[in-house]
N, C-alpha and C. Protein backbone atom coordinates (compact mmCIF):
# COMPACT_ATOMS: atom_id res chain seq x y z
N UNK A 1 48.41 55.32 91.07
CA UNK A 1 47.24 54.64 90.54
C UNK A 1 47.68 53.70 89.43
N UNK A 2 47.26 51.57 89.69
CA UNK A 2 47.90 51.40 88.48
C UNK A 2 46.75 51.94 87.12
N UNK A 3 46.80 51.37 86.12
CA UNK A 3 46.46 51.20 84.92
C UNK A 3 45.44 50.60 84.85
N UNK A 4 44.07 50.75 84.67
CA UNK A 4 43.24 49.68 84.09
C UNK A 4 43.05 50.12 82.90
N UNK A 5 43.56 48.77 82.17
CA UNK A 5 43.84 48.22 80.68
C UNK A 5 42.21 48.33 79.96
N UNK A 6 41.39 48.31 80.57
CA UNK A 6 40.25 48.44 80.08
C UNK A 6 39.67 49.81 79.88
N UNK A 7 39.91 50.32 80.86
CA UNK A 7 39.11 51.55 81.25
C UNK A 7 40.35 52.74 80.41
N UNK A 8 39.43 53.50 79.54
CA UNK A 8 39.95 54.57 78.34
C UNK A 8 40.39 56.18 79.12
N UNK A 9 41.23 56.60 78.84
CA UNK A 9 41.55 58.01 79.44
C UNK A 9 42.05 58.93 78.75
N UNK A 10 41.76 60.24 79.11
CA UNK A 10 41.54 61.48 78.43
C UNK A 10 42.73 62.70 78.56
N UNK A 11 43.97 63.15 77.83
CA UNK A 11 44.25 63.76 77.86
C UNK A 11 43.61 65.37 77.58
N UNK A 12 43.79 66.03 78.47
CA UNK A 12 42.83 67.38 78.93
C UNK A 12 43.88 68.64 78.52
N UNK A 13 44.48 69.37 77.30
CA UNK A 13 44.88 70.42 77.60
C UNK A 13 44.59 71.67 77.26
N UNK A 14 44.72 72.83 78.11
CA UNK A 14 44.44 74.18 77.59
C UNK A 14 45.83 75.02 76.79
N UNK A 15 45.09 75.62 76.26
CA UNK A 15 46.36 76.51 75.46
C UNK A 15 45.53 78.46 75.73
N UNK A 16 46.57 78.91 75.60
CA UNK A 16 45.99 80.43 75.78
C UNK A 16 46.08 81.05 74.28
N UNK A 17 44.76 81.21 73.64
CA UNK A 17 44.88 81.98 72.53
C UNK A 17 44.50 83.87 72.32
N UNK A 18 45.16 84.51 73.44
CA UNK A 18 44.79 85.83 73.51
C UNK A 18 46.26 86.39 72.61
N UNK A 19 45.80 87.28 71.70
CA UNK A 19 46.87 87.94 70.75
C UNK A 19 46.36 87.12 69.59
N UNK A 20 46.31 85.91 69.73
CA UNK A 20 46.55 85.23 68.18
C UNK A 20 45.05 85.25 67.37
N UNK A 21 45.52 85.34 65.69
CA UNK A 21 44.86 84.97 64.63
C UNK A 21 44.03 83.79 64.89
N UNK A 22 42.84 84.12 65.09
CA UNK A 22 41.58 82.76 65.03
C UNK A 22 41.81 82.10 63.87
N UNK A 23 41.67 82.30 62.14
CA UNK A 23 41.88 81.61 61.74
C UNK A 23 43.44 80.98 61.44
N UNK A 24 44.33 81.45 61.70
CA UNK A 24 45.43 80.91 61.80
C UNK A 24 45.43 79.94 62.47
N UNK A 25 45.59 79.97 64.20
CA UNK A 25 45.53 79.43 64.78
C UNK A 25 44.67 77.59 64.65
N UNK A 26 43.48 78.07 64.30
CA UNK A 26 42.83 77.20 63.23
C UNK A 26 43.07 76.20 62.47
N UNK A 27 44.23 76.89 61.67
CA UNK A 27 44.41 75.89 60.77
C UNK A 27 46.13 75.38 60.92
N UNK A 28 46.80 75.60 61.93
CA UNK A 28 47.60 74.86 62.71
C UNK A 28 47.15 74.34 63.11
N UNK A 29 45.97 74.13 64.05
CA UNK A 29 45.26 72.67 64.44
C UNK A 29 44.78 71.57 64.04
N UNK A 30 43.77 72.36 62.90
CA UNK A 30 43.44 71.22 61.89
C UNK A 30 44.42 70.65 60.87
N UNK A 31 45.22 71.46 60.28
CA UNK A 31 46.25 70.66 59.91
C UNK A 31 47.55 70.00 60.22
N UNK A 32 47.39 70.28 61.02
CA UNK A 32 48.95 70.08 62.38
C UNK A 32 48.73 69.18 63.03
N UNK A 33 47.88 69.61 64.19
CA UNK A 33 47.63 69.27 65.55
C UNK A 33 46.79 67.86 65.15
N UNK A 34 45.72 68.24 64.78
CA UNK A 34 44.63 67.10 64.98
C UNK A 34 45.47 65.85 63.80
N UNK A 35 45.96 65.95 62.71
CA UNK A 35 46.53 64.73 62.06
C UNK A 35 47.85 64.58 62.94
N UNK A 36 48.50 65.09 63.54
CA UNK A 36 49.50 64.26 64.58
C UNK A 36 49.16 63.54 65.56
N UNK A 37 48.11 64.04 66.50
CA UNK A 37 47.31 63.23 67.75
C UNK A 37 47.03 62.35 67.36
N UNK A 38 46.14 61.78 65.88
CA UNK A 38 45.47 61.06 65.23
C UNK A 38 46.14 59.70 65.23
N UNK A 39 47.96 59.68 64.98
CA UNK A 39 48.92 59.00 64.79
C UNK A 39 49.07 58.25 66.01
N UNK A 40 49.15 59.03 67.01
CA UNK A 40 49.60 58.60 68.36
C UNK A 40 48.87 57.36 68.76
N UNK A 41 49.28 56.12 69.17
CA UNK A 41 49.10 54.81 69.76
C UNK A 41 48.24 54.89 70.68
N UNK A 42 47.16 54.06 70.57
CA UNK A 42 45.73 54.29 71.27
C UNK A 42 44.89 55.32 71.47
N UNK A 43 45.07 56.12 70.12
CA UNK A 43 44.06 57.72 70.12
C UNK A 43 42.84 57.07 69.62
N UNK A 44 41.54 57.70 70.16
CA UNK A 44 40.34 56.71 70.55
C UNK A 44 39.37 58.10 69.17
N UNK A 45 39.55 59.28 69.85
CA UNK A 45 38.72 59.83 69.94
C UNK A 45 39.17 61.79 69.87
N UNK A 46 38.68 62.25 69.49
CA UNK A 46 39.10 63.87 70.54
C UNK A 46 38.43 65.27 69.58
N UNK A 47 38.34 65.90 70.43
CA UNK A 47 38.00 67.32 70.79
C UNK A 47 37.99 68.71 70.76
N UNK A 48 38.27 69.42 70.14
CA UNK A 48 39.05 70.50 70.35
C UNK A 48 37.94 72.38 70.46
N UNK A 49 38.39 72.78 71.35
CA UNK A 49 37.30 73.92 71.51
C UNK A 49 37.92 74.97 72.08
N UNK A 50 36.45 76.61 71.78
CA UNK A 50 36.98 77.28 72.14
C UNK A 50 36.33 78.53 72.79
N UNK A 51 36.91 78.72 73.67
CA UNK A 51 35.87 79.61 74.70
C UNK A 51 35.42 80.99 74.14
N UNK A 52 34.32 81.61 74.31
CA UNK A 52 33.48 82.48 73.44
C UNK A 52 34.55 83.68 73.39
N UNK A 53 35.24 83.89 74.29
CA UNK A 53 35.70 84.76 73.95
C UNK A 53 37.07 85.08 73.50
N UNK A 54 37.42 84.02 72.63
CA UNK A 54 38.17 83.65 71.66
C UNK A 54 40.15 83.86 72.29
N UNK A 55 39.59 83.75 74.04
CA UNK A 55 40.75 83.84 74.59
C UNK A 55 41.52 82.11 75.41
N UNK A 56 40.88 81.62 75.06
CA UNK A 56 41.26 79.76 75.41
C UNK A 56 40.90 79.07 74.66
N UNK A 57 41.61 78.09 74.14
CA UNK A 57 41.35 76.77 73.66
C UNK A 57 41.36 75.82 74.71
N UNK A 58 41.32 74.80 74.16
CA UNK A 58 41.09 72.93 74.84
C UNK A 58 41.45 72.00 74.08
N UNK A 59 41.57 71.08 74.64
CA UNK A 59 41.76 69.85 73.54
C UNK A 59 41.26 68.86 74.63
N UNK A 60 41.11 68.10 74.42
CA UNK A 60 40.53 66.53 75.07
C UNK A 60 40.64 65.49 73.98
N UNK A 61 41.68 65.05 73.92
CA UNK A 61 41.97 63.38 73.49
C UNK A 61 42.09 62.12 74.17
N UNK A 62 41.18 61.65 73.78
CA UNK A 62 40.77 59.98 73.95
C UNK A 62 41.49 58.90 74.01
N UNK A 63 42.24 57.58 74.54
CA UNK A 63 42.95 56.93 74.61
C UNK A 63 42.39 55.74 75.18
N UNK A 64 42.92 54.73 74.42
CA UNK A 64 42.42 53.39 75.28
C UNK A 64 42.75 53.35 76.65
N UNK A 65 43.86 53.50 76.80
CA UNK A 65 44.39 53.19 78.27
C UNK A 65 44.98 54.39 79.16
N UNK A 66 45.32 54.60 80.12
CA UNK A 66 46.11 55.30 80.98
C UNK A 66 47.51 55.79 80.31
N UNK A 67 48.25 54.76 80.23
CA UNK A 67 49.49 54.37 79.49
C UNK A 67 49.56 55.33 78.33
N UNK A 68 48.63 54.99 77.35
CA UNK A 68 48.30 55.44 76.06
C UNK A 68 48.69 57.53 76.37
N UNK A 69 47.90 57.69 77.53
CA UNK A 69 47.44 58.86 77.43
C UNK A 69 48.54 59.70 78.23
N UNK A 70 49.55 58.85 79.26
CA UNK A 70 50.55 59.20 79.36
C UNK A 70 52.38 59.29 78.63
N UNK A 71 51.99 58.58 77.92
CA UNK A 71 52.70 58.37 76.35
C UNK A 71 52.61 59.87 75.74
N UNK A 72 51.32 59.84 75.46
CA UNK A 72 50.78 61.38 74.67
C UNK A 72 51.74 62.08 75.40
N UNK A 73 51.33 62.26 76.16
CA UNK A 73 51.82 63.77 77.56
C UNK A 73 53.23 64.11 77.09
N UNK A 74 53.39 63.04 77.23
CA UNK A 74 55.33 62.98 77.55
C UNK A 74 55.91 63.03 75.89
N UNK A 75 55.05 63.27 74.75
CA UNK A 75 55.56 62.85 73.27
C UNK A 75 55.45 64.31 72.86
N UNK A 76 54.20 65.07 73.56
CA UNK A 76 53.84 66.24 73.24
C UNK A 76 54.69 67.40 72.41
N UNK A 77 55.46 67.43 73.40
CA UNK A 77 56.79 68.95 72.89
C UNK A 77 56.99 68.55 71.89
N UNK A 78 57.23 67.45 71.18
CA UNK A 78 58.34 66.96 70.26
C UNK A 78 57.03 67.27 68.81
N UNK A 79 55.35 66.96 69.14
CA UNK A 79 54.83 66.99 67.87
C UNK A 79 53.88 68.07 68.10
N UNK A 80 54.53 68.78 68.53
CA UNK A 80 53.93 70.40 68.65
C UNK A 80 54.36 71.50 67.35
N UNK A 81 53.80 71.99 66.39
CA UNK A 81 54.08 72.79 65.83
C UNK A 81 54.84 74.14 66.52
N UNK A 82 55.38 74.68 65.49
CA UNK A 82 56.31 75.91 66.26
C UNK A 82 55.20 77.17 66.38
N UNK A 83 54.49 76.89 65.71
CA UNK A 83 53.62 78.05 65.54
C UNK A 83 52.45 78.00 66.08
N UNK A 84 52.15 76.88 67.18
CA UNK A 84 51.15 76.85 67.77
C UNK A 84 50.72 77.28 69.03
N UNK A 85 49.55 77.76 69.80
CA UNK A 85 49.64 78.45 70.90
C UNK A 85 50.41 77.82 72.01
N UNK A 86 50.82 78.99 73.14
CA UNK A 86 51.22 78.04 73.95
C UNK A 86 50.51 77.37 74.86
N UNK A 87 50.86 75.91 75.52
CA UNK A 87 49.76 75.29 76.53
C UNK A 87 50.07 76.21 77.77
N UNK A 88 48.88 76.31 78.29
CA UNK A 88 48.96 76.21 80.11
C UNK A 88 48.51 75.70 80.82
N UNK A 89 48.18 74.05 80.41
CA UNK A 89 47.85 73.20 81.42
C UNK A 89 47.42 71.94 80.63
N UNK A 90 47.84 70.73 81.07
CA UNK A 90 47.69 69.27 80.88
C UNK A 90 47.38 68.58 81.63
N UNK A 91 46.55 67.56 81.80
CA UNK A 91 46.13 66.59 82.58
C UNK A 91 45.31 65.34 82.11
N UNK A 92 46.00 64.36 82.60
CA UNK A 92 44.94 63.25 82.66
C UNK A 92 43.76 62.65 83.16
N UNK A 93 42.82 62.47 82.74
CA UNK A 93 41.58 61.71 83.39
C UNK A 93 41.37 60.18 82.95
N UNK A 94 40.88 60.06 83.93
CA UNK A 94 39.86 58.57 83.56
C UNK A 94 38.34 58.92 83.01
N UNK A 95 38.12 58.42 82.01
CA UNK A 95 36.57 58.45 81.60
C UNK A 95 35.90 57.45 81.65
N UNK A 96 34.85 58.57 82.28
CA UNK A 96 34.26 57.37 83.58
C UNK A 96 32.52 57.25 82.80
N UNK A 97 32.34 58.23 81.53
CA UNK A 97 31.21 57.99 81.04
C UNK A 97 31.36 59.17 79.54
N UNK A 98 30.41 58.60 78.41
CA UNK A 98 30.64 59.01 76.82
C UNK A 98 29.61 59.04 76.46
N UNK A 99 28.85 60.06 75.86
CA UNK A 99 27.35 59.64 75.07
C UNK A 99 27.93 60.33 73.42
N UNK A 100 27.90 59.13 72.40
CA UNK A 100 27.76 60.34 71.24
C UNK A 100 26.93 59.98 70.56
């Protein structure tokens, strides 16, 4: 699929937080995670959540382009804290619609 330069896309990942400290975990994100993504070249936007039963996270970050959001992907390992959960799953989308 090429690239449309216009059209913004969404890095999608889960992390498994079963065992770990909620607020720990927490505040590796907010202070870690979310000001590193923030940095990254064409970060639009993003997300971060967590399922009620305090056994998954998410993230969904925003990107102008395709490019942008495959950049992310591939930069990931390197601005990952050591102490942060581990992922089990990444993916890209196209966003195809936004209400905020």
């Amino acid at each position: 699929m090429s690239d449309d330069l216009g059209m913004a896309h969404a890095l999608v990942s889960t992390v498994n937080l079963e065992g770990r400290d909620v607020a720990e975990a927490e505040k590796i994100l907010n202070e870690q995670v979310v000001p590193a993504i923030k940095q990254v070249p064409g970060f639009q936007r993003g997300v971060w959540l967590r399922s009620a039963d305090g056994k998954t996270g998410m993230g969904i970050a925003v990107f102008e382009s395709e490019q942008h959001a495959q950049s992310a992907l591939e930069g990931m390992p390197a601005m990952r804290p050591a102490g942060a959960p581990p992922i089990t799953s990444s993916e890209i989308y196209a966003v195809t619609g936004l209400a905020l």
